[in-house]
N, C-alpha and C. Protein backbone atom coordinates (compact mmCIF):
# COMPACT_ATOMS: atom_id res chain seq x y z
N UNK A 1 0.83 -1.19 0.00
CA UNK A 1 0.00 0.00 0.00
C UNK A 1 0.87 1.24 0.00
N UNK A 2 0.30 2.42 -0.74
CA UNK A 2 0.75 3.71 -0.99
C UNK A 2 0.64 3.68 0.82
N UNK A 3 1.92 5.06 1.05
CA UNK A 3 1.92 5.78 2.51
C UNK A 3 0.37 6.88 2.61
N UNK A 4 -0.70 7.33 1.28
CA UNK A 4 -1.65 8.10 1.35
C UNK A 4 -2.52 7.35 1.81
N UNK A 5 -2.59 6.11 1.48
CA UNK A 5 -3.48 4.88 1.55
C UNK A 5 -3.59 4.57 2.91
N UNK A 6 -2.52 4.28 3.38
CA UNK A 6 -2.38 3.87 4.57
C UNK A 6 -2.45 5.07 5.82
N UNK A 7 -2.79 6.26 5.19
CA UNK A 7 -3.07 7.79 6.00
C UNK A 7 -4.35 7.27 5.81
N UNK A 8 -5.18 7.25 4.89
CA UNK A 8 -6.91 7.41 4.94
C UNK A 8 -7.20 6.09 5.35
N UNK A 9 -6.29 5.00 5.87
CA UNK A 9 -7.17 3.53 6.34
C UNK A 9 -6.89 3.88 7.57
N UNK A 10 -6.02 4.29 8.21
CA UNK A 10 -6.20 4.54 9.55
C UNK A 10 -6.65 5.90 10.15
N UNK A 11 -6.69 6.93 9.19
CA UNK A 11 -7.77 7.73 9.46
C UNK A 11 -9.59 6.90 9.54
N UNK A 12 -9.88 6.22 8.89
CA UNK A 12 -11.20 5.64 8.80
C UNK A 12 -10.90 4.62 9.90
N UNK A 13 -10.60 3.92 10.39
CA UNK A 13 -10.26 3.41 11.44
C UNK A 13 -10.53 4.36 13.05
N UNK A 14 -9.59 5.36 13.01
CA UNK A 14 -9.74 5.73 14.32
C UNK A 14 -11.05 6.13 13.91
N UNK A 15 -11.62 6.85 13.20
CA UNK A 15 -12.52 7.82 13.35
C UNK A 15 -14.16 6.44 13.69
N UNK A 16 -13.96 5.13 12.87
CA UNK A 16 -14.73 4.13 13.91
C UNK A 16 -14.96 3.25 15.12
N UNK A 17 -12.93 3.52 15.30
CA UNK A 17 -13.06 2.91 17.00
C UNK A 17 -13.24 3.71 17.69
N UNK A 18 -13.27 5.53 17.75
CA UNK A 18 -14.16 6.17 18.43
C UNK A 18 -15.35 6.75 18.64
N UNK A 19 -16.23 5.89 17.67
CA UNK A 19 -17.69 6.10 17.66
C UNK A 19 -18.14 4.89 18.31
N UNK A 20 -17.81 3.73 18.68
CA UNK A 20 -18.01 2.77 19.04
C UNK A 20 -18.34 3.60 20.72
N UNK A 21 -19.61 2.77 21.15
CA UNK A 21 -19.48 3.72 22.87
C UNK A 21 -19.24 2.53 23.42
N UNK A 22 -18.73 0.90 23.30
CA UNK A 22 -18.57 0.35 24.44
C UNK A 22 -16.86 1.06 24.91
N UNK A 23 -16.32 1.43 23.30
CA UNK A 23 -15.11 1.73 24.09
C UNK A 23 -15.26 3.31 24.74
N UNK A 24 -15.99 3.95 24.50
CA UNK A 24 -16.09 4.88 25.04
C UNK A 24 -16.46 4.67 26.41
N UNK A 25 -17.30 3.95 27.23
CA UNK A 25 -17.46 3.75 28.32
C UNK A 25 -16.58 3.45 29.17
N UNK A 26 -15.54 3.23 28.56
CA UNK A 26 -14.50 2.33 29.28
C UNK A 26 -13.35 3.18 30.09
N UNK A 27 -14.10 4.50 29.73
CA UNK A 27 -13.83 5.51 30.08
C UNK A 27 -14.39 6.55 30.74
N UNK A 28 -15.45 6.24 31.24
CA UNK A 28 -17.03 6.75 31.47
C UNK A 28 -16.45 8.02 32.23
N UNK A 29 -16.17 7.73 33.25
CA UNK A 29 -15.65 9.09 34.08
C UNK A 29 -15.11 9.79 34.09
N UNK A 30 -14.35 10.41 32.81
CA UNK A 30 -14.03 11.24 32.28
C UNK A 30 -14.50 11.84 30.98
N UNK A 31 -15.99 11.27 31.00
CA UNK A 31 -16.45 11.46 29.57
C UNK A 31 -17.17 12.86 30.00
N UNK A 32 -17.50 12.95 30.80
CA UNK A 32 -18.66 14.11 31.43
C UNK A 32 -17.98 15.64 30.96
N UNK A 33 -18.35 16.10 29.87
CA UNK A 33 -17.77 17.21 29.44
C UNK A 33 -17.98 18.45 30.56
N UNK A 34 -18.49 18.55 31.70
CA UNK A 34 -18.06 19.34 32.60
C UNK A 34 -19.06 20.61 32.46
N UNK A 35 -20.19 20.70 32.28
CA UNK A 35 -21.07 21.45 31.83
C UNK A 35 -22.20 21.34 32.70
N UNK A 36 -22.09 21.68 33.82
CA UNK A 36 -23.40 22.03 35.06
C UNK A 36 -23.77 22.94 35.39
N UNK A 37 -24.77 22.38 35.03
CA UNK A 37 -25.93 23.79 35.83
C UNK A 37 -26.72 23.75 36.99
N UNK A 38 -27.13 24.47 37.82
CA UNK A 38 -26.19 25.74 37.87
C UNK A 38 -25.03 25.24 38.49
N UNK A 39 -23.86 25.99 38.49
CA UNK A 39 -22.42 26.05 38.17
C UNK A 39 -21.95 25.57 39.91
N UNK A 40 -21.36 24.71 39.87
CA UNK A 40 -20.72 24.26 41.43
C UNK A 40 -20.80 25.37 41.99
N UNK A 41 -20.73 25.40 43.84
CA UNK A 41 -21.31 27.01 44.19
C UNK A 41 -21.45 27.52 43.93
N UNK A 42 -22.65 27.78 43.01
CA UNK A 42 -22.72 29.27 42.40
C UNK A 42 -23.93 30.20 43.26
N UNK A 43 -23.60 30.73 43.52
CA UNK A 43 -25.15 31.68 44.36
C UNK A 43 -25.60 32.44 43.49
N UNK A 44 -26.79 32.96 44.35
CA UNK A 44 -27.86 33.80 43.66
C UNK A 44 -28.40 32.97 42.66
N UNK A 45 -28.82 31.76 42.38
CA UNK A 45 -29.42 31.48 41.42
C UNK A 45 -30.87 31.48 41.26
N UNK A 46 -31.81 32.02 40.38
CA UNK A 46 -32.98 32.27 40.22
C UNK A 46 -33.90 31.05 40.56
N UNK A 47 -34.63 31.51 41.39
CA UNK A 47 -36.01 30.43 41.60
C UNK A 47 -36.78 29.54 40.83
N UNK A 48 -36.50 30.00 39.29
CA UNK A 48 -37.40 29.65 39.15
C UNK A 48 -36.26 28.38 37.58
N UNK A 49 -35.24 28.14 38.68
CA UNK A 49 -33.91 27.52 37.15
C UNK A 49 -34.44 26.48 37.22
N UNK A 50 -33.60 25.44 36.43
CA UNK A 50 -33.65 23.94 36.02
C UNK A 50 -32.10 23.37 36.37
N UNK A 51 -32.05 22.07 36.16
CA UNK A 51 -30.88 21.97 36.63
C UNK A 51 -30.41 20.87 35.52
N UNK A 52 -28.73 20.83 34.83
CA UNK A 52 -28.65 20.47 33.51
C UNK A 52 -27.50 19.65 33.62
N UNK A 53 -27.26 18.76 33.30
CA UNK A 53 -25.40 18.09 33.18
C UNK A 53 -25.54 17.62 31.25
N UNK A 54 -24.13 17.98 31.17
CA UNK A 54 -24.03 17.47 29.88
C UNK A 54 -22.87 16.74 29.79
N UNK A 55 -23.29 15.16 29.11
CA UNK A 55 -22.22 14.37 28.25
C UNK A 55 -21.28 14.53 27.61
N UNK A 56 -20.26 14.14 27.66
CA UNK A 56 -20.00 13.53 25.78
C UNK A 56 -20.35 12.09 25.34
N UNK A 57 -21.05 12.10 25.94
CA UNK A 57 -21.67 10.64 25.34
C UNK A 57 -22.98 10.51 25.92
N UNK A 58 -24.12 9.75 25.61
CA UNK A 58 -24.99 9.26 25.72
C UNK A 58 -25.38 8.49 26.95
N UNK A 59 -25.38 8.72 27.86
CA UNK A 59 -25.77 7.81 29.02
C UNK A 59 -27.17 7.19 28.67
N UNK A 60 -27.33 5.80 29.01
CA UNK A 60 -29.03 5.07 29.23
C UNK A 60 -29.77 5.53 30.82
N UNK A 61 -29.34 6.00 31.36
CA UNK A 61 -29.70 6.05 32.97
C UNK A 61 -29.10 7.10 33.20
N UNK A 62 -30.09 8.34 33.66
CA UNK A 62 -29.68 9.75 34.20
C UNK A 62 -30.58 10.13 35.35
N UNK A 63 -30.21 9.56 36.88
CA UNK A 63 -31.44 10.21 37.47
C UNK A 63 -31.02 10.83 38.22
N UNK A 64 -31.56 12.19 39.29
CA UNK A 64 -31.73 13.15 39.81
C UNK A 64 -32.04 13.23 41.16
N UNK A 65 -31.20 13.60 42.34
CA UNK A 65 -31.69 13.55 43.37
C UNK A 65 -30.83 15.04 44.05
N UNK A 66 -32.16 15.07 44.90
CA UNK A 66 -31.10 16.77 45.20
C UNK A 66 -31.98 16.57 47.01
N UNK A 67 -31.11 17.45 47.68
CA UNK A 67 -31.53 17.79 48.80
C UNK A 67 -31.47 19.45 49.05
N UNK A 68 -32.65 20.20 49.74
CA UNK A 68 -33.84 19.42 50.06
C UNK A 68 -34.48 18.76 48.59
N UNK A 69 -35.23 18.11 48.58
CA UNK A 69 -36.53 17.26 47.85
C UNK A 69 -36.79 18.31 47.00
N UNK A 70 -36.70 18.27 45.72
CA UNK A 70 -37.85 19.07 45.21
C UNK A 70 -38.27 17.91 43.67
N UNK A 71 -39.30 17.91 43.38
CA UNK A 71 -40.53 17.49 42.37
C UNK A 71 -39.87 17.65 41.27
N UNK A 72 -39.85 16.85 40.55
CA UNK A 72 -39.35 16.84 38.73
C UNK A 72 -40.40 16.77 38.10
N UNK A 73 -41.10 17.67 37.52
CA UNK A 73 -42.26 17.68 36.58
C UNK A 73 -41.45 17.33 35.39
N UNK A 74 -40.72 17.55 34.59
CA UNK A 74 -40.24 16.97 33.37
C UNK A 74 -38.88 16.70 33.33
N UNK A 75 -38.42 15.76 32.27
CA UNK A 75 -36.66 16.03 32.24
C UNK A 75 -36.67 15.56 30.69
N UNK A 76 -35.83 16.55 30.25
CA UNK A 76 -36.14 16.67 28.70
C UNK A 76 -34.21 16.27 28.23
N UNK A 77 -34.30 15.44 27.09
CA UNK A 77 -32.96 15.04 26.60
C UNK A 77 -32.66 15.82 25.17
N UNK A 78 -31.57 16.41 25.09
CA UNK A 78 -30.94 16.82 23.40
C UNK A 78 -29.97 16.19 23.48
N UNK A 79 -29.95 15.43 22.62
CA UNK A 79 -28.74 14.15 21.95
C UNK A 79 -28.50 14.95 20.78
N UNK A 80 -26.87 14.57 20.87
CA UNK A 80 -26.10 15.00 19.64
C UNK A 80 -25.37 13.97 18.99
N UNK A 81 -26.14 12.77 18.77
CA UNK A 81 -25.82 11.43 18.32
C UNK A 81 -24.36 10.44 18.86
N UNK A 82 -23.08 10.83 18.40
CA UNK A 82 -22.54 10.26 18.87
C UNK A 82 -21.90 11.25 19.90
N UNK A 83 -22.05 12.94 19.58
CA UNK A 83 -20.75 13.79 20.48
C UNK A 83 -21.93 13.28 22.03
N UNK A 84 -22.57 13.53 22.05
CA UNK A 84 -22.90 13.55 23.72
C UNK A 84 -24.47 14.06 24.02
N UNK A 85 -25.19 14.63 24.91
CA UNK A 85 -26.35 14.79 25.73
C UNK A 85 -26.28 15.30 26.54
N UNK A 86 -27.50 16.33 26.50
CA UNK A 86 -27.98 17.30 27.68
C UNK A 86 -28.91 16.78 28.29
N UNK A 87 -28.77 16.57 29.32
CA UNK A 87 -30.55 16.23 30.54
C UNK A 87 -30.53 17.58 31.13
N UNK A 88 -32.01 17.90 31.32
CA UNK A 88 -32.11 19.10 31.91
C UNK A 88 -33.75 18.36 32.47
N UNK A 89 -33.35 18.52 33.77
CA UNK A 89 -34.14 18.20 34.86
C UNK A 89 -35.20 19.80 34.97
N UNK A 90 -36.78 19.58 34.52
CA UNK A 90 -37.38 20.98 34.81
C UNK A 90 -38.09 20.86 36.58
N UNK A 91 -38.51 21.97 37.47
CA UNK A 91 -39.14 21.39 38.49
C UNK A 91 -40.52 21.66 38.88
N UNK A 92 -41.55 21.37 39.48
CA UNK A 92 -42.92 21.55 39.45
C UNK A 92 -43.15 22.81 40.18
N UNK A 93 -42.31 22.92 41.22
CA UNK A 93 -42.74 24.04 41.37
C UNK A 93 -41.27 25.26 41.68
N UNK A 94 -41.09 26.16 41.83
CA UNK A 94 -40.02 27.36 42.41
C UNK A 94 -39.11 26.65 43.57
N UNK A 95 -37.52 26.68 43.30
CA UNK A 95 -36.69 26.76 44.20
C UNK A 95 -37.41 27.75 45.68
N UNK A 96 -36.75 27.05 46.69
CA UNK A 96 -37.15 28.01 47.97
C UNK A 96 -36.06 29.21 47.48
N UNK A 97 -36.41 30.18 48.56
CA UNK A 97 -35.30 31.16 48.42
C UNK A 97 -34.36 31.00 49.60
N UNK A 98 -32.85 31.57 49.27
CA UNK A 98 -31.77 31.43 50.16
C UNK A 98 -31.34 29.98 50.70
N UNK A 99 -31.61 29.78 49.93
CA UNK A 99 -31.13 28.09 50.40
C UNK A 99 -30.11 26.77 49.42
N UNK A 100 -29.80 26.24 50.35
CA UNK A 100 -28.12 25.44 49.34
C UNK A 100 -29.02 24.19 49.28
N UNK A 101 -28.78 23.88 47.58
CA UNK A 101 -29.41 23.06 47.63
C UNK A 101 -28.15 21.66 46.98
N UNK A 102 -28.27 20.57 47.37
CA UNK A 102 -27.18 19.74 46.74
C UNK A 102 -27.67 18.66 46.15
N UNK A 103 -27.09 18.65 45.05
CA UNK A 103 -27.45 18.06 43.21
C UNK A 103 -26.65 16.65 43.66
N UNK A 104 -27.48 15.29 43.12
CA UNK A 104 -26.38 14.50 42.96
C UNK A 104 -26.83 13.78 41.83
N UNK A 105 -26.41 13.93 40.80
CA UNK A 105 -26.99 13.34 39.52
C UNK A 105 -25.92 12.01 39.36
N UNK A 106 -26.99 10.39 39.18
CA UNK A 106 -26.53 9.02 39.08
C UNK A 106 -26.56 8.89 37.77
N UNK A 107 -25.77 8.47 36.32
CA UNK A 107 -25.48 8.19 35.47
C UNK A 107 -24.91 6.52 35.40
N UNK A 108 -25.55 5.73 34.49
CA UNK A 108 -25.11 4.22 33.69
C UNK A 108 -25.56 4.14 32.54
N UNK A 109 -24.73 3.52 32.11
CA UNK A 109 -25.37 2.83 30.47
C UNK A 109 -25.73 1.55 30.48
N UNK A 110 -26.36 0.81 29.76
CA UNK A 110 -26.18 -0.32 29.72
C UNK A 110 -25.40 -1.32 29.10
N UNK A 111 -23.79 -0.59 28.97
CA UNK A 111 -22.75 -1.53 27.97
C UNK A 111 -22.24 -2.31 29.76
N UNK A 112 -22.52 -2.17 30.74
CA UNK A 112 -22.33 -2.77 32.08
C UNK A 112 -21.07 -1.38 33.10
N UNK A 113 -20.94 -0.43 32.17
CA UNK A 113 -20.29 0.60 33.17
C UNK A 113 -21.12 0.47 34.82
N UNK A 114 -20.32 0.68 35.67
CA UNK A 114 -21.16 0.44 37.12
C UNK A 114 -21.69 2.14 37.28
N UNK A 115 -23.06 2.15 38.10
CA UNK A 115 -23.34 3.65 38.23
C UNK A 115 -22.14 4.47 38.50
N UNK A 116 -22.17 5.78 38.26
CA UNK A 116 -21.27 6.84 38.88
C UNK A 116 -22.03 8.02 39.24
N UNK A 117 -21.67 9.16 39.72
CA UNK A 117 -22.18 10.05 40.70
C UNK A 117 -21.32 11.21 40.29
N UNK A 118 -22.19 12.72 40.12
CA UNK A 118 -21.12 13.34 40.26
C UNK A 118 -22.42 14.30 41.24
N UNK A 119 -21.64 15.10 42.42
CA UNK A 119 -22.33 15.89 43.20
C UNK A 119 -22.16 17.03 43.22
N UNK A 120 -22.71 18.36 43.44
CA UNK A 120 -22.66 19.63 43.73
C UNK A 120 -23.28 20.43 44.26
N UNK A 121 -22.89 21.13 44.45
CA UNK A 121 -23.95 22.39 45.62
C UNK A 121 -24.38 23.89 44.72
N UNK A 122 -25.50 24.30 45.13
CA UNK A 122 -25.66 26.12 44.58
C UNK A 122 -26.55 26.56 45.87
N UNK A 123 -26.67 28.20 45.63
CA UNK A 123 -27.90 28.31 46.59
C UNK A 123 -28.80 29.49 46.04
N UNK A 124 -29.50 29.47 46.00
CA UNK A 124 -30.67 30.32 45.48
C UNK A 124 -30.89 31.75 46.35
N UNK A 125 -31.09 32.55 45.26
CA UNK A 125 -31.26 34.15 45.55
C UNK A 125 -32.67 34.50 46.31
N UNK A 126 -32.59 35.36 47.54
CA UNK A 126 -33.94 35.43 48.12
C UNK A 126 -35.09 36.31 47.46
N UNK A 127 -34.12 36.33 46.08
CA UNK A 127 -35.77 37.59 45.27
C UNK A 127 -36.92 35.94 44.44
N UNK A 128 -37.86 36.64 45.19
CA UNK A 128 -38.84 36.12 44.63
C UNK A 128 -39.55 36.68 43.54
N UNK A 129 -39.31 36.03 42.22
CA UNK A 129 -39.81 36.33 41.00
C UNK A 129 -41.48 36.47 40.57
N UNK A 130 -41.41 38.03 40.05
CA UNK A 130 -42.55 38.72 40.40
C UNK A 130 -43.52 38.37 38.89
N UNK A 131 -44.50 37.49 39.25
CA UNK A 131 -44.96 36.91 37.49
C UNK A 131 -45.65 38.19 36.96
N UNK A 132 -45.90 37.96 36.19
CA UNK A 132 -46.59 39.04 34.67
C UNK A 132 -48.01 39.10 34.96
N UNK A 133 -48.89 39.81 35.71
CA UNK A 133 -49.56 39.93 35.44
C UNK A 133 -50.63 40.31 34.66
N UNK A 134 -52.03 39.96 34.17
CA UNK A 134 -52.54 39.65 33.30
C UNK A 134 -54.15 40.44 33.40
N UNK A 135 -54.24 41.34 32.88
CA UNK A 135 -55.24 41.96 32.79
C UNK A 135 -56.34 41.02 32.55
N UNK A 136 -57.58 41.87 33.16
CA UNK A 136 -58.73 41.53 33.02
C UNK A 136 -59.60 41.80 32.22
N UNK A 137 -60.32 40.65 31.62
CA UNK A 137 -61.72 40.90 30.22
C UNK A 137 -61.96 42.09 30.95
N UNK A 138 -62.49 42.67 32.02
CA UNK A 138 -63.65 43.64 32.38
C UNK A 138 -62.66 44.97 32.45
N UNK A 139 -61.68 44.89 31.86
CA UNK A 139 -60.55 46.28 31.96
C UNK A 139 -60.48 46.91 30.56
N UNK A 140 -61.14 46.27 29.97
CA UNK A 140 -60.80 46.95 28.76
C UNK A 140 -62.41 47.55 28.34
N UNK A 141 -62.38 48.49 27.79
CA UNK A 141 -64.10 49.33 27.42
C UNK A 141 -63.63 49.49 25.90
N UNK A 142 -64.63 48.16 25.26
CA UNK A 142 -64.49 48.49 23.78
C UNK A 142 -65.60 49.31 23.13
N UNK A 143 -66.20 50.07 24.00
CA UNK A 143 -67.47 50.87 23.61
C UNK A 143 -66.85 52.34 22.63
N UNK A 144 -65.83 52.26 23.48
CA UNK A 144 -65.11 53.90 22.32
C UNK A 144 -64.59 53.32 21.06
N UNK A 145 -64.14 52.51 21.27
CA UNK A 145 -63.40 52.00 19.99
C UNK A 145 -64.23 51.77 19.17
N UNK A 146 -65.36 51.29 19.30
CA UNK A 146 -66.38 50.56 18.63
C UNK A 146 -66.87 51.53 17.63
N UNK A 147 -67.36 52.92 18.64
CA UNK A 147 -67.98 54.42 18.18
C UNK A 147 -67.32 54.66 17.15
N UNK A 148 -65.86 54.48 17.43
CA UNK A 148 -65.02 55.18 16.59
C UNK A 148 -64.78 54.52 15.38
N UNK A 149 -65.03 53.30 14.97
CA UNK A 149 -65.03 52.89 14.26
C UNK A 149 -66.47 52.61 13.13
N UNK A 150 -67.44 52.54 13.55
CA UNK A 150 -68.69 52.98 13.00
C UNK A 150 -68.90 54.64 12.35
N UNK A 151 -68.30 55.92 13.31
CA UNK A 151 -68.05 56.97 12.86
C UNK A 151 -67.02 57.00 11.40
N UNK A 152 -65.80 55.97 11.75
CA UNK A 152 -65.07 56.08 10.64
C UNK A 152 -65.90 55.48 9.25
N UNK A 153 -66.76 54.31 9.36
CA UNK A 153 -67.56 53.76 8.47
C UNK A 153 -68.45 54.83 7.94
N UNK A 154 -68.90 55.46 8.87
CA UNK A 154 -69.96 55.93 8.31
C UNK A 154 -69.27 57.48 7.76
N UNK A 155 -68.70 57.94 7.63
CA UNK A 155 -68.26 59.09 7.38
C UNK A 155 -66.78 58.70 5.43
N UNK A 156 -66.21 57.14 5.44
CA UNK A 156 -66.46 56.83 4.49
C UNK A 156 -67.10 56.62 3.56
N UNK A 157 -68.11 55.72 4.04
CA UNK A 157 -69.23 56.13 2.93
C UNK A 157 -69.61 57.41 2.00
N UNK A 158 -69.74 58.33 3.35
CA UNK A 158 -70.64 59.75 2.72
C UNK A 158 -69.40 60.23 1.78
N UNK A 159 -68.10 60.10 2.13
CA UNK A 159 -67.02 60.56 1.01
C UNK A 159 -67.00 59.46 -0.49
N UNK A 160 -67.20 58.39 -0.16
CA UNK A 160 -67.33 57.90 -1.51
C UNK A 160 -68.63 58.23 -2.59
N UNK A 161 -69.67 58.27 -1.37
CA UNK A 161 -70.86 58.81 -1.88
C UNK A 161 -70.83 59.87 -2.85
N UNK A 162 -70.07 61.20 -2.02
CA UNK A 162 -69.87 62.05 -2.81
C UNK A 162 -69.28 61.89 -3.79
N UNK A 163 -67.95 61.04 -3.84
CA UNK A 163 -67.22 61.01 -4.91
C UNK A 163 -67.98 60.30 -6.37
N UNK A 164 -68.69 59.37 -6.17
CA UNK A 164 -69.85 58.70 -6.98
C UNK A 164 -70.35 59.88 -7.41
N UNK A 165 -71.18 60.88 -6.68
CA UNK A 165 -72.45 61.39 -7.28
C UNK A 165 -71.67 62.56 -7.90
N UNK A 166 -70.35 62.89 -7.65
CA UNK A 166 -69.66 63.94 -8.84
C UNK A 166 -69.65 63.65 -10.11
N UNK A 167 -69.19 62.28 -9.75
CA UNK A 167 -68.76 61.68 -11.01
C UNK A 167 -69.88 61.06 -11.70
N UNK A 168 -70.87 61.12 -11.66
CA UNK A 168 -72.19 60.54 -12.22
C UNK A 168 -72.84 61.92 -12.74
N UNK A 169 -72.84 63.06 -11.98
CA UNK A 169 -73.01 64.43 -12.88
C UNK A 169 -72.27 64.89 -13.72
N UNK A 170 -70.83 64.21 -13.89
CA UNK A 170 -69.98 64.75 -15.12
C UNK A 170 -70.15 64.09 -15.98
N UNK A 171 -70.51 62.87 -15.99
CA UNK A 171 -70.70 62.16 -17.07
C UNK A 171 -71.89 62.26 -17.97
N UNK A 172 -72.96 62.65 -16.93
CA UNK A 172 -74.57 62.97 -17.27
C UNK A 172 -74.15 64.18 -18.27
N UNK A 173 -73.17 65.30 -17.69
CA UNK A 173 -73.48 66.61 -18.66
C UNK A 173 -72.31 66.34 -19.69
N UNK A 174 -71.18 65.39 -19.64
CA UNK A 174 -70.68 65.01 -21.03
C UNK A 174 -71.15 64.30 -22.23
N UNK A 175 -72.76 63.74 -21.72
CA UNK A 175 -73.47 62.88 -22.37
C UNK A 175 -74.15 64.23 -23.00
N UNK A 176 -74.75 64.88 -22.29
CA UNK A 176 -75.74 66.16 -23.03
C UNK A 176 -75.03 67.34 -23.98
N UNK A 177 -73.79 67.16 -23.54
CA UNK A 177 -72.98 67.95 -24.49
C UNK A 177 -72.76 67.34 -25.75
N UNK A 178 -72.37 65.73 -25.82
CA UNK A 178 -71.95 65.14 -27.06
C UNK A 178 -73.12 64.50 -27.61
């Protein structure tokens, strides 16, 4: 074999023994591209966050335990096929305020890697997030608008009207002229 040949067979080579994930597992604990949310002690974090770890690889088993307790209403996955995965744990209801809360997210696959653990702490900001409130049907008075818009109707008309009945007398006396 040419030395080019033997560049693109072992280029095609590595580039399939590292898509393979049993060998990737074999490495599991250092696969965790290091991407948490929120950020190892980080304070002030908003009440109302989610909490996220990202892969480089695909885990089968991502579950979530934090102290104090709080409720997982959803946990939503973006896979990036072979580079890796986001879990982002959403929660049912608002972080307390001022308080440390500690993350311990359990990760396995099923190529037989044994669970692993990675843990962390944040603590939440004591502003309580002030929602949007939402006006009421009975706040709005569509009675002017309404006026005003019937006035505009009706005050079109009478201008087209006019414009019609000009133009229907010029034509009448271009007819009597010719």
């Amino acid at each position: 074999m040419k030395k080019p040949q033997l560049v693109v067979l072992w280029l095609i080579l590595s580039i399939l023994i590292t898509s393979f994930p049993q060998i990737k597992e074999a490495n599991a604990q250092s696969t965790i591209t290091g991407i948490y949310f929120p950020e190892p002690n980080s304070i002030d974090i908003p009440l109302d966050t989610n909490v996220s770890i990202s892969f480089s690889w695909s885990p089968e088993i991502v579950e979530l335990i934090m102290s104090p307790e709080v409720a997982v209403k959803e946990k939503t996955i973006e896979s990036w096929q072979i580079y890796g995965a986001l879990h982002r744990f959403h929660f049912s209801e608002l972080l307390e305020p001022s308080t440390t809360y500690t993350v311990t997210i359990t990760y396995a696959t099923t190529y037989g890697t044994p669970n692993s653990t990675r843990t962390w702490n944040f603590t939440t900001t004591n502003e309580i997030p002030q929602l949007p409130t939402t006006p009421k049907d009975d706040q709005y008075n569509l009675t002017t608008y309404y006026l005003l818009l019937i006035f505009i109707v009706i005050i079109s008309g009478v201008i087209i009207g006019l414009y019609l009945s000009r133009n229907r007398e010029k034509q009448n006396k271009n007819k009597m002229r010719g």
